[in-house]
N, C-alpha and C. Protein backbone atom coordinates (compact mmCIF):
# COMPACT_ATOMS: atom_id res chain seq x y z
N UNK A 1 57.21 108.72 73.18
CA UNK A 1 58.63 109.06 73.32
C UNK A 1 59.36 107.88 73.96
N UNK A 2 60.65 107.22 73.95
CA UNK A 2 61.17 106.50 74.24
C UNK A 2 62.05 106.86 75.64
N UNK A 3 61.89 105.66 76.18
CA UNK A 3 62.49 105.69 77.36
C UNK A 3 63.86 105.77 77.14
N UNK A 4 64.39 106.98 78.16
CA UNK A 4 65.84 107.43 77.98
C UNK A 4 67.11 106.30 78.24
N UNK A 5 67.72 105.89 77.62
CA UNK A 5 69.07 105.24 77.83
C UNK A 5 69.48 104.30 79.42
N UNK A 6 69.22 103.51 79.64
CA UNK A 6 69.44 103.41 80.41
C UNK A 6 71.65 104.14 81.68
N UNK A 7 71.75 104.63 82.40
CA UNK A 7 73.53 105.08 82.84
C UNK A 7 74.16 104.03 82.78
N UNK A 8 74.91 104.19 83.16
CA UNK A 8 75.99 102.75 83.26
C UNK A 8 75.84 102.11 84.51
N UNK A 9 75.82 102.93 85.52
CA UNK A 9 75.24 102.32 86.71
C UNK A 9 73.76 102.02 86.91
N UNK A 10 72.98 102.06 86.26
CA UNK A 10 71.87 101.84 86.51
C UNK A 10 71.77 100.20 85.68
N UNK A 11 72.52 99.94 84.52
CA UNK A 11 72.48 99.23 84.23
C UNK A 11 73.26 97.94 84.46
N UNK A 12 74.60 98.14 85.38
CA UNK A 12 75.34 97.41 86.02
C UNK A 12 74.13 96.89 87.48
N UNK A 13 73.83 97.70 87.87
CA UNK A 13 72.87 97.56 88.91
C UNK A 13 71.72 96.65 88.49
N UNK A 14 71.19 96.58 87.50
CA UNK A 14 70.34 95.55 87.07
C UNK A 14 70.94 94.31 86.69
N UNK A 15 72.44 94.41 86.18
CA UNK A 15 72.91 93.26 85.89
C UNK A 15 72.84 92.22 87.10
N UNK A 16 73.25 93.19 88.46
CA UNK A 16 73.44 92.03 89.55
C UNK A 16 71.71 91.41 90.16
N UNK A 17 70.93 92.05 89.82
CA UNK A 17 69.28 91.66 90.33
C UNK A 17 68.94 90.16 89.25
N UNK A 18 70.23 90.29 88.11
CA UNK A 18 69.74 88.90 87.13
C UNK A 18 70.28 87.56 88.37
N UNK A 19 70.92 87.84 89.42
CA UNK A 19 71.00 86.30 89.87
C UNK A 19 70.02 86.27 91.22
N UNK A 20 68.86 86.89 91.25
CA UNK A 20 68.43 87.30 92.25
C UNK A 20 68.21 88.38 92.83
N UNK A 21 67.06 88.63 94.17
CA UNK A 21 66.82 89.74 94.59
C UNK A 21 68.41 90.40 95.77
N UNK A 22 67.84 91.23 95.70
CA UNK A 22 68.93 92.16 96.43
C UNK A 22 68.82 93.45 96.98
N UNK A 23 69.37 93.85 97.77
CA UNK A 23 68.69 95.44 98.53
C UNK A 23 70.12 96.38 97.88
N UNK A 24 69.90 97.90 97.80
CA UNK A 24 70.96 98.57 97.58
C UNK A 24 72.33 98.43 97.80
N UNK A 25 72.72 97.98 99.43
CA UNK A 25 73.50 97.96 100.02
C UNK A 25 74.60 96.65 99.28
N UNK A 26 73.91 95.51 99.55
CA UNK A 26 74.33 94.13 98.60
C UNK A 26 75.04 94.53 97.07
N UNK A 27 73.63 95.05 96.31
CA UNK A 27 74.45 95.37 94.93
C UNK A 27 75.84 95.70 95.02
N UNK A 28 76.14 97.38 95.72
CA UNK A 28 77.28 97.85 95.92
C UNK A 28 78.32 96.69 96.34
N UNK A 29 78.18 95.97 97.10
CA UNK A 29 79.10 95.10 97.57
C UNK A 29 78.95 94.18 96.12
N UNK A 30 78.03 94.07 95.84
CA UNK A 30 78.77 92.78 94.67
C UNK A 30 79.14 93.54 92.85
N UNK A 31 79.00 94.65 92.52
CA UNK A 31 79.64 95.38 92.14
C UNK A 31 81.22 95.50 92.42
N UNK A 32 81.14 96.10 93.62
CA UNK A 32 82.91 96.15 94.30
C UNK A 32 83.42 94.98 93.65
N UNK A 33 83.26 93.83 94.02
CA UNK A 33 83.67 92.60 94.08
C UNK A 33 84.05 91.92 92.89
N UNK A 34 83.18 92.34 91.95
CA UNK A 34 83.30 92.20 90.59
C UNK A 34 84.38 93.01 89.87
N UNK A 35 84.50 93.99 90.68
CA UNK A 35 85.42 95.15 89.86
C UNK A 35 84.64 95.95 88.78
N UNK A 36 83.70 96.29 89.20
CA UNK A 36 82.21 96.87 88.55
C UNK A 36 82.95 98.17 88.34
N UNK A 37 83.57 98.63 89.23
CA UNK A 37 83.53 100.30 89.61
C UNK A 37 84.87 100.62 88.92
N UNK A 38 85.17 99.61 87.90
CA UNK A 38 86.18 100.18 86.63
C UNK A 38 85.57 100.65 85.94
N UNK A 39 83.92 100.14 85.82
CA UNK A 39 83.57 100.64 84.42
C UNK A 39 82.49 102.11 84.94
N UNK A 40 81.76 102.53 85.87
CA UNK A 40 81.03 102.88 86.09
C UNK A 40 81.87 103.86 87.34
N UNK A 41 80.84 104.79 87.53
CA UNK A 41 81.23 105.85 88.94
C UNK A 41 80.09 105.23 90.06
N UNK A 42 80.80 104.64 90.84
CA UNK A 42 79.68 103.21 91.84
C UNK A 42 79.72 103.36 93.71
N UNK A 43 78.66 104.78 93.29
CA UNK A 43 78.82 105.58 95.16
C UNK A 43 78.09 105.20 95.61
N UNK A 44 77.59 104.84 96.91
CA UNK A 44 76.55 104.14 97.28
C UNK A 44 75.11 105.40 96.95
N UNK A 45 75.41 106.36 97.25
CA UNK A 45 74.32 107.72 96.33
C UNK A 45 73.80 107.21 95.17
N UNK A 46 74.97 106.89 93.73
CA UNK A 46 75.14 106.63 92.53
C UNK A 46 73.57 105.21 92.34
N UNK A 47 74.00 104.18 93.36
CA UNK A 47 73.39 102.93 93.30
C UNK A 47 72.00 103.59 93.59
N UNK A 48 71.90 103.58 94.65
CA UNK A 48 70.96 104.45 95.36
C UNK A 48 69.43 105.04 94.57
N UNK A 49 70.17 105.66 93.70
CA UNK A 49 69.91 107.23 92.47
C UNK A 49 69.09 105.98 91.74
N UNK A 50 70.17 105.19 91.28
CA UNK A 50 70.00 104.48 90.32
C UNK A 50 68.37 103.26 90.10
N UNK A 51 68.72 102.55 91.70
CA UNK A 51 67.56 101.77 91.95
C UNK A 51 66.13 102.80 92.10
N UNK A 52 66.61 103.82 92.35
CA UNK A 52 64.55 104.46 92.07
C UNK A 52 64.48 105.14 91.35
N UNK A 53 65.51 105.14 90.09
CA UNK A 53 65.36 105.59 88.59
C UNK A 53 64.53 104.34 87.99
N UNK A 54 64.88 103.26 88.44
CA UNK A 54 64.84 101.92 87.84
C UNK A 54 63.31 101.88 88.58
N UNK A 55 63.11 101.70 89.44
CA UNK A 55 61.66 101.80 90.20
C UNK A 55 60.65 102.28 89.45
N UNK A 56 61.35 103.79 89.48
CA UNK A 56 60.24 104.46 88.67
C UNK A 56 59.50 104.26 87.32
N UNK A 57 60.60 103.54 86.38
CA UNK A 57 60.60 103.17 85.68
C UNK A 57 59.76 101.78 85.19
N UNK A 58 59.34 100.92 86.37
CA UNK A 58 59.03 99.68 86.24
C UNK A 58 59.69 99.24 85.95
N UNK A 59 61.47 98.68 86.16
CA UNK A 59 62.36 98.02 85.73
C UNK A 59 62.70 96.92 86.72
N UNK A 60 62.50 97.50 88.28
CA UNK A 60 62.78 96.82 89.38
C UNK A 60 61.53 97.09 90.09
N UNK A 61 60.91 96.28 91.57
CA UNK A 61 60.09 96.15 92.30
C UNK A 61 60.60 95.70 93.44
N UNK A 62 60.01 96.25 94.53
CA UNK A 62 60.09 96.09 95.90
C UNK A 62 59.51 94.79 96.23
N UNK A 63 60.60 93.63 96.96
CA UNK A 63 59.91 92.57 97.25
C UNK A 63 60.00 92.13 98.65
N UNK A 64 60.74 93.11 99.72
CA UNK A 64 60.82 92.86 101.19
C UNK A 64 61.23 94.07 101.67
N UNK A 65 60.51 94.19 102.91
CA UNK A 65 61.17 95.14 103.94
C UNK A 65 61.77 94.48 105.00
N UNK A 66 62.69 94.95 105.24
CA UNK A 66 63.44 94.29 106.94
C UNK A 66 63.96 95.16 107.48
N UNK A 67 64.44 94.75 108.36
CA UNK A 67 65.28 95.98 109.59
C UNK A 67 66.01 94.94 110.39
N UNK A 68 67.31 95.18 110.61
CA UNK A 68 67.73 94.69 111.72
C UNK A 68 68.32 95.22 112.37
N UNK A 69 68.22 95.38 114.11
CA UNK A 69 68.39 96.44 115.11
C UNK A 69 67.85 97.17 115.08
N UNK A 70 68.78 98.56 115.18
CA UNK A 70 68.96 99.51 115.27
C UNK A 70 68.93 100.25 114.00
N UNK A 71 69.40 99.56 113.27
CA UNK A 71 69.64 99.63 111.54
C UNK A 71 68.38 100.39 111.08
N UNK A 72 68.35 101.48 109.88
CA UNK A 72 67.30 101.83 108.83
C UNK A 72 66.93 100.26 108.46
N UNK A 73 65.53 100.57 108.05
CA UNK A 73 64.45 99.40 106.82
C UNK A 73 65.30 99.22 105.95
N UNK A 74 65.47 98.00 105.08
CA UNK A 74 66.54 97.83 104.14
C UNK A 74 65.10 97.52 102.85
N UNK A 75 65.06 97.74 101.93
CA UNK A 75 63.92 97.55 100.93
C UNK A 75 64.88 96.41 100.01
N UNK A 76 64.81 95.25 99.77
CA UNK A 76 64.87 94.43 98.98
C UNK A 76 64.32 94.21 97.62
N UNK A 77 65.24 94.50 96.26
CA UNK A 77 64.46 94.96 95.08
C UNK A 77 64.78 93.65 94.03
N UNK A 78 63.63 93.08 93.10
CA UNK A 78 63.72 91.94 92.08
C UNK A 78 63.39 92.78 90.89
N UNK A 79 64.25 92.41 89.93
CA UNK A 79 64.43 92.79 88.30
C UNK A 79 63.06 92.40 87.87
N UNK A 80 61.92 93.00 87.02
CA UNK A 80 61.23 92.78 86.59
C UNK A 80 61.04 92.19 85.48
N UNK A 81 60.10 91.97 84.25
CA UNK A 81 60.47 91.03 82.95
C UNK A 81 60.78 92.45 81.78
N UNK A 82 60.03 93.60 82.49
CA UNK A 82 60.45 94.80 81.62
C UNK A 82 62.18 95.30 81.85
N UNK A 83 62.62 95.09 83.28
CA UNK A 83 64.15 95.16 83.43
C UNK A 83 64.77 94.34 83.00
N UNK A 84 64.38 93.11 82.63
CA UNK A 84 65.57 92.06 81.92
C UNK A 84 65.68 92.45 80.29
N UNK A 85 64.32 92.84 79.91
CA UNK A 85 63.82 93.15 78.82
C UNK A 85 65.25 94.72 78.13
N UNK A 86 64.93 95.43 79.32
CA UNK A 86 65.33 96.67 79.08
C UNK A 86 67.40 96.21 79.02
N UNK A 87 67.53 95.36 79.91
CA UNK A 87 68.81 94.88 80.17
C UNK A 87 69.66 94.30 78.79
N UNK A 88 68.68 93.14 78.07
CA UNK A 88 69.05 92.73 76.87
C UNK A 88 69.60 93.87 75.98
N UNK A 89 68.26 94.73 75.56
CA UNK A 89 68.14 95.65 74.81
C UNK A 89 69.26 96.55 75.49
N UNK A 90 69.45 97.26 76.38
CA UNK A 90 71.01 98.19 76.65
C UNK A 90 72.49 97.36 76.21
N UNK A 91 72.36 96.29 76.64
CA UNK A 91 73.55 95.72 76.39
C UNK A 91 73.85 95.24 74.81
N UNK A 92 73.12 94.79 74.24
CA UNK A 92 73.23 94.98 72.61
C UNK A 92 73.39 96.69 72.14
N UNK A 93 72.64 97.47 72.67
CA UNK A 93 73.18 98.91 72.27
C UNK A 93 74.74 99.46 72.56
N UNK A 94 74.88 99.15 73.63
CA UNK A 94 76.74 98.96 74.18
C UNK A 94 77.40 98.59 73.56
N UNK A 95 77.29 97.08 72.95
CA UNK A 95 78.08 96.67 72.04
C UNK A 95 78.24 96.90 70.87
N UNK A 96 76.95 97.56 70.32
CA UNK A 96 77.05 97.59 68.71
C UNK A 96 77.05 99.04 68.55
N UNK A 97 76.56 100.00 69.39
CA UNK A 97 76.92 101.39 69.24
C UNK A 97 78.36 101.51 69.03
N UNK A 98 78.74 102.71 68.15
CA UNK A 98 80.08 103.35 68.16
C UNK A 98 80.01 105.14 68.69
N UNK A 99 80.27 105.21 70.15
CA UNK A 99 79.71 106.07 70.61
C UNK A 99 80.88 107.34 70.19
N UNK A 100 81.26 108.69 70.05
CA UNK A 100 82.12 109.47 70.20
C UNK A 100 82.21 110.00 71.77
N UNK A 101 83.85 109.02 72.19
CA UNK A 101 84.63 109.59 73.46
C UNK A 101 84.81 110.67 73.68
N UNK A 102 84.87 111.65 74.62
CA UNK A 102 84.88 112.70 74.95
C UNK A 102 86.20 113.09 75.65
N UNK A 103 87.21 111.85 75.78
CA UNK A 103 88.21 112.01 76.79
C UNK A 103 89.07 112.90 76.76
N UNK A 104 89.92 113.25 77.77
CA UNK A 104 91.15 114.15 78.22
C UNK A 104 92.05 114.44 77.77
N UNK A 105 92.84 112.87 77.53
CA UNK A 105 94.30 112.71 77.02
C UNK A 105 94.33 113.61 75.57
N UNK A 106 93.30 113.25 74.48
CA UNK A 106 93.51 113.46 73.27
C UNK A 106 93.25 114.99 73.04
N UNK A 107 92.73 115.70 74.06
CA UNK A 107 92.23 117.04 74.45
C UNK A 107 93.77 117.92 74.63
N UNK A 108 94.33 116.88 75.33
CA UNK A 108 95.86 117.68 76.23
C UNK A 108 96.65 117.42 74.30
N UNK A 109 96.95 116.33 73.65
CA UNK A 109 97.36 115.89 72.85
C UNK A 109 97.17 117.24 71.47
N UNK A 110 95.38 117.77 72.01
CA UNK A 110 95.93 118.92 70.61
C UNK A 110 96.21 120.19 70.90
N UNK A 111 96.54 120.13 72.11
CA UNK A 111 97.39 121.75 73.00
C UNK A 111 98.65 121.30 73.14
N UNK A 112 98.85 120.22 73.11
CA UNK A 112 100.70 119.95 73.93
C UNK A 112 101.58 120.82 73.25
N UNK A 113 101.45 120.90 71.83
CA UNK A 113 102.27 121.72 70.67
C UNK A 113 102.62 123.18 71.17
N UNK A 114 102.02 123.41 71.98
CA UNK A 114 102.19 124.82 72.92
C UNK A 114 102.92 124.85 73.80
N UNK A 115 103.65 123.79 74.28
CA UNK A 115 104.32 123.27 75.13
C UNK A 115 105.86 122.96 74.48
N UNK A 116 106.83 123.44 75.84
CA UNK A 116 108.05 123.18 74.79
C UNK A 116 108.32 121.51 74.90
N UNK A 117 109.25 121.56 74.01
CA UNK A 117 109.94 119.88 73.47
C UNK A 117 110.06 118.88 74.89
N UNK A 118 111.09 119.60 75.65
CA UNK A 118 111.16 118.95 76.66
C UNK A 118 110.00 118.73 77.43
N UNK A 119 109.25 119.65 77.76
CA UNK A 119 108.00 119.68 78.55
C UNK A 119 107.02 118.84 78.20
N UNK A 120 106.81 118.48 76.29
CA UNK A 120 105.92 117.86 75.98
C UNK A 120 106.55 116.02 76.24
N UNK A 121 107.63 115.85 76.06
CA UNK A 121 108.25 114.71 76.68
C UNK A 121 108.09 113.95 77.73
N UNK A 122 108.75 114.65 78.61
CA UNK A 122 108.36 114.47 80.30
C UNK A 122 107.14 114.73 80.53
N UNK A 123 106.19 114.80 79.78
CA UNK A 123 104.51 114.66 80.59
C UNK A 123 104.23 113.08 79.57
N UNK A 124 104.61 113.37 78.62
CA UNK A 124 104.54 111.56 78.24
C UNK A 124 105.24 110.45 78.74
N UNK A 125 106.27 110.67 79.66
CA UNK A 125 106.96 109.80 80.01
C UNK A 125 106.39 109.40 81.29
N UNK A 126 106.04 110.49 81.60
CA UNK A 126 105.24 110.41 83.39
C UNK A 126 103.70 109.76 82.71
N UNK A 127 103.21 110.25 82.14
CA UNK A 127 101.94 109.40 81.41
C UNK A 127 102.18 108.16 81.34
N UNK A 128 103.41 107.74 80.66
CA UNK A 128 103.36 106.32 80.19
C UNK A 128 104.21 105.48 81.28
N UNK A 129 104.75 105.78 82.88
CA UNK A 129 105.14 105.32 83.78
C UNK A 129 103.52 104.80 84.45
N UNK A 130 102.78 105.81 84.12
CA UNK A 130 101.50 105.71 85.36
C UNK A 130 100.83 104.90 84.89
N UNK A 131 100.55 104.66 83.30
CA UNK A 131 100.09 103.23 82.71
C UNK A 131 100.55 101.82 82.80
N UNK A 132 102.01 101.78 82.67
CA UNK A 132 102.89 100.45 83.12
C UNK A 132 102.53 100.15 84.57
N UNK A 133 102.55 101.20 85.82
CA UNK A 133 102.35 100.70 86.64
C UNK A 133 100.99 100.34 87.06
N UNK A 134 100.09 100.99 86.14
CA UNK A 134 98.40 100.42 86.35
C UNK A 134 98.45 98.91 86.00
N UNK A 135 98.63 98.67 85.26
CA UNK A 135 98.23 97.01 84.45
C UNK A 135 99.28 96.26 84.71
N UNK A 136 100.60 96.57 85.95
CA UNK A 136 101.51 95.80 86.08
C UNK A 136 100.80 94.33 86.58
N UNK A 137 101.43 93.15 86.17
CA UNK A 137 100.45 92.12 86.76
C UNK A 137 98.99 91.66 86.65
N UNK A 138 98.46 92.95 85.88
CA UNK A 138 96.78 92.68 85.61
C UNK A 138 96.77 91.06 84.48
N UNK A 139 97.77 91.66 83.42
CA UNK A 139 97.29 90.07 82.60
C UNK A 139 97.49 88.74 83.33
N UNK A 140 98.56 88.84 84.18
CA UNK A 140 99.20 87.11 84.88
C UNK A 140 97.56 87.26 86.08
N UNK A 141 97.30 88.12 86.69
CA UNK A 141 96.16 87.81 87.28
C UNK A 141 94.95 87.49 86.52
N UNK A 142 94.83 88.02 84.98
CA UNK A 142 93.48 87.62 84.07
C UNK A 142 94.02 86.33 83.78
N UNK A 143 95.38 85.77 83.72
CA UNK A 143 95.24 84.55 83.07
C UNK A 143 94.73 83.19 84.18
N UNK A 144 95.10 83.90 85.37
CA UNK A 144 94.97 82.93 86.56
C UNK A 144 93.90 83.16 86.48
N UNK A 145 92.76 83.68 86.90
CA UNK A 145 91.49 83.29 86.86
C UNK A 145 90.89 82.35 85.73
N UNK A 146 91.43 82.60 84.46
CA UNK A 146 91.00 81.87 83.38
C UNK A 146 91.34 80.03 84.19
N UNK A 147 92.78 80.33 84.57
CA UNK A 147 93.37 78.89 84.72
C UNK A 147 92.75 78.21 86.05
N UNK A 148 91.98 78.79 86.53
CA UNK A 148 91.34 78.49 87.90
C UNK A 148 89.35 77.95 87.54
N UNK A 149 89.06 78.44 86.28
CA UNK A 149 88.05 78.23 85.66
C UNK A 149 86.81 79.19 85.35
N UNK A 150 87.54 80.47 85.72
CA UNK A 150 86.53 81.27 84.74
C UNK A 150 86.26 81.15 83.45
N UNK A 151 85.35 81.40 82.80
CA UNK A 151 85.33 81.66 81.41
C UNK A 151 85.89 82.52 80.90
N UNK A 152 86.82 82.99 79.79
CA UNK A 152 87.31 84.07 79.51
C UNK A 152 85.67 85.17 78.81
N UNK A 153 84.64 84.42 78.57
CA UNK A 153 84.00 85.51 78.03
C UNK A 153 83.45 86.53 79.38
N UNK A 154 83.40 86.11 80.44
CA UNK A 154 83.26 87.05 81.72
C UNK A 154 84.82 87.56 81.83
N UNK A 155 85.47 87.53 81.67
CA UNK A 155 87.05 89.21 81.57
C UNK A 155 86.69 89.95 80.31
N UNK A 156 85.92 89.78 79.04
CA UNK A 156 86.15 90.09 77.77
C UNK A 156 86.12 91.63 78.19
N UNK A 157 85.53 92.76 78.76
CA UNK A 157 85.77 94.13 78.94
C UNK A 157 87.52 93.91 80.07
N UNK A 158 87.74 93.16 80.78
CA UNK A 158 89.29 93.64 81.35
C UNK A 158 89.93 93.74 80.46
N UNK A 159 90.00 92.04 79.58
CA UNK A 159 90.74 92.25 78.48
C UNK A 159 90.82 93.20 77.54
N UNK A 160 90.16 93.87 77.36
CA UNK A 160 89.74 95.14 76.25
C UNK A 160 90.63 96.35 77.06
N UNK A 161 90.14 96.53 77.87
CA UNK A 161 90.77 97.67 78.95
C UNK A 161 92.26 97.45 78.62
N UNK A 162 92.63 96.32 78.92
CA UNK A 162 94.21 95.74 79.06
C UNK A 162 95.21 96.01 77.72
N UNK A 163 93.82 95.88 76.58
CA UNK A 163 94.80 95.34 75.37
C UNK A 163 95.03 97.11 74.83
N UNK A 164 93.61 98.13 75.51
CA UNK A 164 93.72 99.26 74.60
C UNK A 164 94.66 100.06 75.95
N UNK A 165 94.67 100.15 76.85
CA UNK A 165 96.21 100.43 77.16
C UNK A 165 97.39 100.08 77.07
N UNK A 166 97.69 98.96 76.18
CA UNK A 166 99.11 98.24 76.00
C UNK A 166 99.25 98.94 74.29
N UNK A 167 97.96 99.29 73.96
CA UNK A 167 98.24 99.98 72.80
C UNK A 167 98.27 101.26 72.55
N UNK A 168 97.83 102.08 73.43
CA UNK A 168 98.51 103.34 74.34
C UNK A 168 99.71 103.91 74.51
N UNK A 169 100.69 102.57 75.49
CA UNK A 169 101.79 102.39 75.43
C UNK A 169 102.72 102.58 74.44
N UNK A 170 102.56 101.27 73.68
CA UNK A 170 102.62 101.53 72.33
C UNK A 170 102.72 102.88 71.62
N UNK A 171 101.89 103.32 71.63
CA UNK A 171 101.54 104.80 70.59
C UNK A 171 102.66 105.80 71.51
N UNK A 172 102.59 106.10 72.61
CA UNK A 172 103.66 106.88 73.56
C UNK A 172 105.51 106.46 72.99
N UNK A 173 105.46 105.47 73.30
CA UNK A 173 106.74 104.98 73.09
C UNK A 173 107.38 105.15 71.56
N UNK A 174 106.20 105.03 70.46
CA UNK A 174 106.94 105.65 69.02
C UNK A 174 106.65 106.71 69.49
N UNK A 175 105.97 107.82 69.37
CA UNK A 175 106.03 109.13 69.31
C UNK A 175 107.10 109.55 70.21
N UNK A 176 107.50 109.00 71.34
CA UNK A 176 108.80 109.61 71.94
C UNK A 176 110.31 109.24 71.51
N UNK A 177 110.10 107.87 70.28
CA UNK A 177 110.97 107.83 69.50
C UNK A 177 111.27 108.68 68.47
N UNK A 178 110.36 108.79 67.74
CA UNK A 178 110.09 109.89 66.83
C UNK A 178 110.83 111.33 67.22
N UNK A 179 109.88 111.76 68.82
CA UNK A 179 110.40 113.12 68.96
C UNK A 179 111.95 113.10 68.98
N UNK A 180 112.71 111.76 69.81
CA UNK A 180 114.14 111.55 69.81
C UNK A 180 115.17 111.52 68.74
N UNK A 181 114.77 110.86 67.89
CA UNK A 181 115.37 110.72 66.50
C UNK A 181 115.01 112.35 65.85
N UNK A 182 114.22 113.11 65.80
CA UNK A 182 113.78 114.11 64.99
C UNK A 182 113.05 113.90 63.91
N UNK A 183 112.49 112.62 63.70
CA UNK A 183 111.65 112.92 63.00
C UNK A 183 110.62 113.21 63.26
N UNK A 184 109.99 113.34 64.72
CA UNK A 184 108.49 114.18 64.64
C UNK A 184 109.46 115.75 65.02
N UNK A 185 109.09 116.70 64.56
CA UNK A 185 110.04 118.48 64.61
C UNK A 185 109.11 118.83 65.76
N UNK A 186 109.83 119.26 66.87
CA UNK A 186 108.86 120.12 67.51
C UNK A 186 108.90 121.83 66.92
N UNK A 187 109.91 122.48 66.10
CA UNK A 187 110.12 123.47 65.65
C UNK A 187 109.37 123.60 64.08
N UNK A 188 109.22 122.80 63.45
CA UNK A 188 108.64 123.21 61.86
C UNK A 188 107.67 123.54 62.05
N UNK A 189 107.34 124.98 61.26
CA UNK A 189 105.94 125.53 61.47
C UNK A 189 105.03 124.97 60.19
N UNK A 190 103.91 125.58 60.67
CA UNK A 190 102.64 125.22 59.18
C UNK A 190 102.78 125.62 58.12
N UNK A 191 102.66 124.60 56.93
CA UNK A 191 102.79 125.52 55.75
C UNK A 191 101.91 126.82 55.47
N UNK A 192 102.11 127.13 54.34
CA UNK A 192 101.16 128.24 54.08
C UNK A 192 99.55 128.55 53.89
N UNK A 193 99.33 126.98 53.13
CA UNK A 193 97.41 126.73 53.50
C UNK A 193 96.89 126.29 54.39
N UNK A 194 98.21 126.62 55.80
CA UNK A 194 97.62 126.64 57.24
C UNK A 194 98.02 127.76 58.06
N UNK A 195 97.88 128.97 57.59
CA UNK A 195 98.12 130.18 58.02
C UNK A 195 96.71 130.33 58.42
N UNK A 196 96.22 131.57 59.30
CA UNK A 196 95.54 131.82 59.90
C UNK A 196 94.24 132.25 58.98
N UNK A 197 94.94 132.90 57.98
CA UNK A 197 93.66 133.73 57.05
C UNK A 197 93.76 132.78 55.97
N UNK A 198 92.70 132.55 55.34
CA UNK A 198 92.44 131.71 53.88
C UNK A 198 93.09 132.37 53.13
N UNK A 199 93.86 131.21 51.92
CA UNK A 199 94.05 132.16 50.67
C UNK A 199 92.86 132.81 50.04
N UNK A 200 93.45 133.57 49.17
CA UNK A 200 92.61 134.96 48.61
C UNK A 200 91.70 134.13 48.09
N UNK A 201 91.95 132.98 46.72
CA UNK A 201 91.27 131.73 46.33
C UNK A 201 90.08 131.43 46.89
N UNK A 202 90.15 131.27 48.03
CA UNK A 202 88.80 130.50 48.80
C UNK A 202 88.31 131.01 49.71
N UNK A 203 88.20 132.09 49.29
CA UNK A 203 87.27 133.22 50.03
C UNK A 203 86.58 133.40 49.32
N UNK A 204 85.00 133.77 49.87
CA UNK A 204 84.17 133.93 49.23
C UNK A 204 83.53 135.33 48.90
N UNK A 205 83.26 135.68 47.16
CA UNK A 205 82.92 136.88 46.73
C UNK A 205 81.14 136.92 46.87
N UNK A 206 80.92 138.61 46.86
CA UNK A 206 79.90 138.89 47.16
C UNK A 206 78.73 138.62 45.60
């Protein structure tokens, strides 16, 4: 049987053991730092969970104990050749999978119609305020890092994030044109081969 999938955090968590060893505590901090915890849910529990999933697994290994003070033992963990192994292999599955999203928005999107005109409006407008102000400044800060000497292929997921909420935007802003002008109806009902009961036609005889 094949070993299950590696989470997202389990596998962000191995990403940071590729520049070296590291204890739980560290990861989390260089996660943070990275802005890891856009892509992943990154609790110090989560990490935690994660490194003696990975243990168990033979993915990672214990390569120091320490203590300082007063402090708990801190266990210091190195990526193994089966975790880099396993690392390659997840991250080519990430990219080339086309997974089906499960998200919210498009959930609310096929109830809103239940909702009157105005109501369905003003929750898009408040939607699409809370997006402008998320990514306000995010690109002039992605470009400064570029211009400071990152590589752009280390932003390539911000940029993605960036470009599929500006196309979000986008999609909000016609449809609230639409609803304005009248050409999307919030009043026209379904035609008739979307009534509740099938025509007589395509029902099936005994």
């Amino acid at each position: 049987m094949p070993a299950p999938a590696l989470s997202p955090a389990a596998t962000l968590v191995l990403s940071t053991l590729r520049d070296g060893p590291s204890h739980p505590y560290e990861m989390l901090a260089t996660l943070r730092r990275r802005r890891d915890d856009r892509l992943a849910r990154l609790t110090p529990g989560a990490v935690y969970h994660a490194v003696d999933r990975l243990e168990r697994d033979g993915l990672v290994e214990p390569v120091a104990v320490d203590r300082e003070g007063n402090r708990p033992e801190r266990t210091t963990y190195a990526v193994t050749d089966a975790g880099l192994a396993a690392l390659a292999r997840r991250t080519r599955e990430l990219v080339r999978e086309v997974v089906p999203e499960h998200l919210p928005f498009p959930v609310g999107l096929a109830l809103v119609h239940h909702l009157g005109r105005d109501d369905a409006a003003a929750l898009l407008h408040e939607r699409r305020d809370a997006l402008v102000a998320a990514v306000a400044g995010v690109r002039e800060h992605l470009d400064g890092l570029v211009s400071r000497g990152l590589p752009r292929r280390y932003l390539l997921d911000a940029t993605f994030q960036l470009d599929r909420t500006d196309a979000e935007i986008a999609w909000i802003d016609a449809t609230l044109a639409d609803l304005a002008s009248g050409a999307l109806s919030w009043t026209e009902q379904p035609g008739p081969s979307f009534r509740a009961s099938a025509p007589a036609s395509t029902q099936e005889t005994p």
